[in-house]
Protein backbone atom coordinates (compact mmCIF):
# COMPACT_ATOMS: atom_id res chain seq x y z
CA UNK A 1 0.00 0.00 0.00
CA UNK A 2 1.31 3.22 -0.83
CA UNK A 3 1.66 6.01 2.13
CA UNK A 4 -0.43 8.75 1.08
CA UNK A 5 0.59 11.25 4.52
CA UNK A 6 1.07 14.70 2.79
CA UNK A 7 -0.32 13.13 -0.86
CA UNK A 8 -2.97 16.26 -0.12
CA UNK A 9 -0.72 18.68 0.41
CA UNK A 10 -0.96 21.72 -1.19
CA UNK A 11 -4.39 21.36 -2.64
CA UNK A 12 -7.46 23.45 -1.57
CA UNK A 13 -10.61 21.69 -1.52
CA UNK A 14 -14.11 23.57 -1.52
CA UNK A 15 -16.33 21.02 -0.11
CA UNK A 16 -20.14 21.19 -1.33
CA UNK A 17 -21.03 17.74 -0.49
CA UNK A 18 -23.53 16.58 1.83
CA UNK A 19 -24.69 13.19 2.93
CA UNK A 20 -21.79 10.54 3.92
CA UNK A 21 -19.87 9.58 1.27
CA UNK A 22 -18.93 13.13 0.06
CA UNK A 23 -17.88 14.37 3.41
CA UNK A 24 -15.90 11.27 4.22
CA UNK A 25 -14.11 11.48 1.13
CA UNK A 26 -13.08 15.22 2.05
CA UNK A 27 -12.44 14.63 5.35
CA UNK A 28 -9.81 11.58 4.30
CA UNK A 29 -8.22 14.37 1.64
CA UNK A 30 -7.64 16.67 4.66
CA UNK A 31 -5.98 14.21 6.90
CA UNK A 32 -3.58 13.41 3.68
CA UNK A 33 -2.83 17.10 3.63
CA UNK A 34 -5.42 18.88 1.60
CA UNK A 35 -6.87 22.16 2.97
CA UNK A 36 -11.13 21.23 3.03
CA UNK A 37 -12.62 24.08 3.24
CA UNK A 38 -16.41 22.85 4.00
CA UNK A 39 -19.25 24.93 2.17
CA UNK A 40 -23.10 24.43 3.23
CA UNK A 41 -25.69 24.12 1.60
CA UNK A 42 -28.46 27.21 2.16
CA UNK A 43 -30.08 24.82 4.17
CA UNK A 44 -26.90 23.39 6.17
CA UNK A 45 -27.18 20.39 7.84
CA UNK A 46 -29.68 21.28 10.46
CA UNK A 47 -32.57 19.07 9.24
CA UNK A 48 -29.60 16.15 9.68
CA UNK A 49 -28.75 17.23 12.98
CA UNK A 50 -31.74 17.80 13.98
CA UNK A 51 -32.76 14.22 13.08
CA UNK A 52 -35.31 15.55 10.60
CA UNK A 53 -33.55 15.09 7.22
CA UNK A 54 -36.88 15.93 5.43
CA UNK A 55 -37.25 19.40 6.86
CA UNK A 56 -34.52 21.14 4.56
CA UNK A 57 -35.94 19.13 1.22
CA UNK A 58 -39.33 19.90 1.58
CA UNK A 59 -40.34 22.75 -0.73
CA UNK A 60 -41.81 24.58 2.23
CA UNK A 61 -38.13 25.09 4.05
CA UNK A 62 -35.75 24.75 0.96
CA UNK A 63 -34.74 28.02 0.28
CA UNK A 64 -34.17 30.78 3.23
CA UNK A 65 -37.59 32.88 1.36
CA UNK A 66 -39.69 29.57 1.87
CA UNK A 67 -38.14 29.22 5.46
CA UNK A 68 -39.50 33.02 6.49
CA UNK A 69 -42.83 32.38 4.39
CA UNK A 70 -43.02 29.09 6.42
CA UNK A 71 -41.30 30.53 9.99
CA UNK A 72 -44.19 30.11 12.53
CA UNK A 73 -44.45 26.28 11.35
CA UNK A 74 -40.90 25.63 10.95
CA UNK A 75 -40.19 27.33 14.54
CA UNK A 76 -42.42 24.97 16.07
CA UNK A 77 -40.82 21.87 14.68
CA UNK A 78 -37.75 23.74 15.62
CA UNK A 79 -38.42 24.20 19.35
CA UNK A 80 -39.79 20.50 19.76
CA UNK A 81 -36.76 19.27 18.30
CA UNK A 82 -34.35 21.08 20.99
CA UNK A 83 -36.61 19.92 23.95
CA UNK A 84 -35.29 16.75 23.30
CA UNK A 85 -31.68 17.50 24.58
CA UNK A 86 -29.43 20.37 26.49
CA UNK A 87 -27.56 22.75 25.22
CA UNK A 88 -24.40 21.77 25.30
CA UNK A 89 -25.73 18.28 23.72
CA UNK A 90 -27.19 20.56 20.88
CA UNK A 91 -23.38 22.46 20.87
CA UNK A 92 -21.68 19.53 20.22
CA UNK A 93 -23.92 18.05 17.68
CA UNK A 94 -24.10 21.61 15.73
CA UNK A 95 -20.37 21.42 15.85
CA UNK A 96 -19.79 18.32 14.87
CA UNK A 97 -21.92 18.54 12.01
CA UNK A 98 -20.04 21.94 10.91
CA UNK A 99 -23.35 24.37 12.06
CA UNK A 100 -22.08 27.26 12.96
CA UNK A 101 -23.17 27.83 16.72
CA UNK A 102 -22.90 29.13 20.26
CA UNK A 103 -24.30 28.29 23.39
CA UNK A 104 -25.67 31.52 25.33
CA UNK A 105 -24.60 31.36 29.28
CA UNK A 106 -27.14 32.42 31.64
CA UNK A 107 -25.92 33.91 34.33
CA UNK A 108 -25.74 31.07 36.50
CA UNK A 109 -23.34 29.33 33.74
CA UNK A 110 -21.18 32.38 33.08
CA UNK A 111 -20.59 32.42 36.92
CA UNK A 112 -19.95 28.94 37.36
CA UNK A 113 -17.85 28.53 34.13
CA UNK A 114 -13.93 27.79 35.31
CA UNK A 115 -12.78 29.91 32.66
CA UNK A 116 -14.37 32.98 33.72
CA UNK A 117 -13.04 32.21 37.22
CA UNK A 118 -9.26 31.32 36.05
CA UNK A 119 -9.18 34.79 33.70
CA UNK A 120 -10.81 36.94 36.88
CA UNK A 121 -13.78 38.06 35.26
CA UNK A 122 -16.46 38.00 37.56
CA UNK A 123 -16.03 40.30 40.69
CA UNK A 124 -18.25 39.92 43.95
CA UNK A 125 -19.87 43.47 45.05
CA UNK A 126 -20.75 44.01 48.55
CA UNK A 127 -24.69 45.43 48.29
CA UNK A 128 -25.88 47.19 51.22
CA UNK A 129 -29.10 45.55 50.63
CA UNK A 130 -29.08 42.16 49.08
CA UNK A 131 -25.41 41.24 50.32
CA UNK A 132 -22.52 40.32 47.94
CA UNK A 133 -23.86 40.18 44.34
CA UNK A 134 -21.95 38.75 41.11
CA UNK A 135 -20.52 41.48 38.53
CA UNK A 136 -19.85 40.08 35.05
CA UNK A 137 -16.27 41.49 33.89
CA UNK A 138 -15.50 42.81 30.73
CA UNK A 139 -11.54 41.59 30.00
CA UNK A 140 -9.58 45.33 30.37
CA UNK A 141 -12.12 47.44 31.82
CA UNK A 142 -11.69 48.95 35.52
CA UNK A 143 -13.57 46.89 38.03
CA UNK A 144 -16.47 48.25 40.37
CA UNK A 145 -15.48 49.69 43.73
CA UNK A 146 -18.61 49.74 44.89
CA UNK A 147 -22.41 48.40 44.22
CA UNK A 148 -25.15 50.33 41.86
CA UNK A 149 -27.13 52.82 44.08
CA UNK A 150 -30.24 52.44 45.57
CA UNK A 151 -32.92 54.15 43.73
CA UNK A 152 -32.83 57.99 44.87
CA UNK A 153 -29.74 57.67 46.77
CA UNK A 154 -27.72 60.30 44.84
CA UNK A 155 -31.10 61.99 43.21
CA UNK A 156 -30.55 65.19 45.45
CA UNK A 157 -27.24 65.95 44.40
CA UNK A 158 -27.27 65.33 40.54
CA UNK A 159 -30.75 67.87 40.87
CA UNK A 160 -28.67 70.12 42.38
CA UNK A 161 -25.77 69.89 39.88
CA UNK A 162 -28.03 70.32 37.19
CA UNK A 163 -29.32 73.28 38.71
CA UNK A 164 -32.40 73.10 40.83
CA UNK A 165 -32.48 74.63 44.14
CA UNK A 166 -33.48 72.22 47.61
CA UNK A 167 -36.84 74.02 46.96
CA UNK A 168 -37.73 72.96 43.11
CA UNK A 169 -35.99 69.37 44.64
CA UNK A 170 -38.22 69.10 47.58
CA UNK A 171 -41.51 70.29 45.27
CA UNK A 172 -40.72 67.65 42.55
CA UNK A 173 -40.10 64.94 45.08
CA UNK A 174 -43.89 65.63 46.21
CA UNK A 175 -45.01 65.73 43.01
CA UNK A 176 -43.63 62.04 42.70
CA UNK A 177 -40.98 63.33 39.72
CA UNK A 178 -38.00 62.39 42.33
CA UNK A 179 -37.33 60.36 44.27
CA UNK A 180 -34.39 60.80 47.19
């Protein structure tokens, strides 16, 4: 048998195919050496993925115009079909069918995700009220010194700054248009 390692190399190869043979055959070129560069169809592989290879070859949810005419329908199959499994099941089985995709943290997951806790970027804020509460970081900006105010805690003093005497403060804080 001849050793094809690096028989590939060199060669770009624009990958249109769906199905299994196609894909396999690409995916053997790239491990020889060629660069695969996978292209999906309009359709991708979600109805594959999803299970439902029938969705994306029906005429109602071929095209991305027949999709939109077709969306309330097509979102309901859609939503049934990722009741069925998590997340991060639906991540990796996007993925490995090349879907582009991201899973959305909630709160809860950003917080609890190791990475965000190795790179620093959550920051615990002592509340006067509610007690220590969780502050998403954004990588380079300055970090919180102290928690949001409560509601009408600095009203007084921007009025004043912008202007208004204690009097036009005091009438529109009876008037229910402040609140201090």
């Amino acid at each position: 048998m001849t050793d094809l390692q690096g028989a590939f190399s060199g060669m770009r190869v624009l990958d249109f195919t769906a199905g299994v043979a196609g894909p396999h055959a690409t995916q053997l070129m790239a491990m020889h050496g060629a660069e695969v560069i996978k292209v999906e169809p309009l359709a991708g592989e979600w109805g594959r993925t999803l299970g439902r290879d029938d969705l994306p070859r029906q005429p109602r949810f071929r095209s991305s115009l027949d999709r939109l005419e077709h969306e309330n329908e097509l979102n309901a199959l859609l939503i049934a079909a990722f009741a069925t499994r998590d997340s991060r099941d639906w991540a990796a089985r996007l993925t490995e069918a090349d879907v582009m995709n991201s899973v959305v943290n909630s709160y809860a997951d950003y917080f609890a995700d190791p990475h965000v806790a190795e790179i620093g970027a959550c920051d615990w804020v002592d509340h006067p009220v509610v007690g220590q509460v969780p502050l998403p970081l954004v990588p380079g900006a300055p970090r919180l010194s102290e928690a949001s105010p409560e509601v009408g805690q600095h009203s007084a003093e921007i009025l004043g700054k912008a202007g208004l005497s204690d009097a036009e403060v005091s009438g529109l804080v009876a008037d229910g248009g402040a609140v201090i």
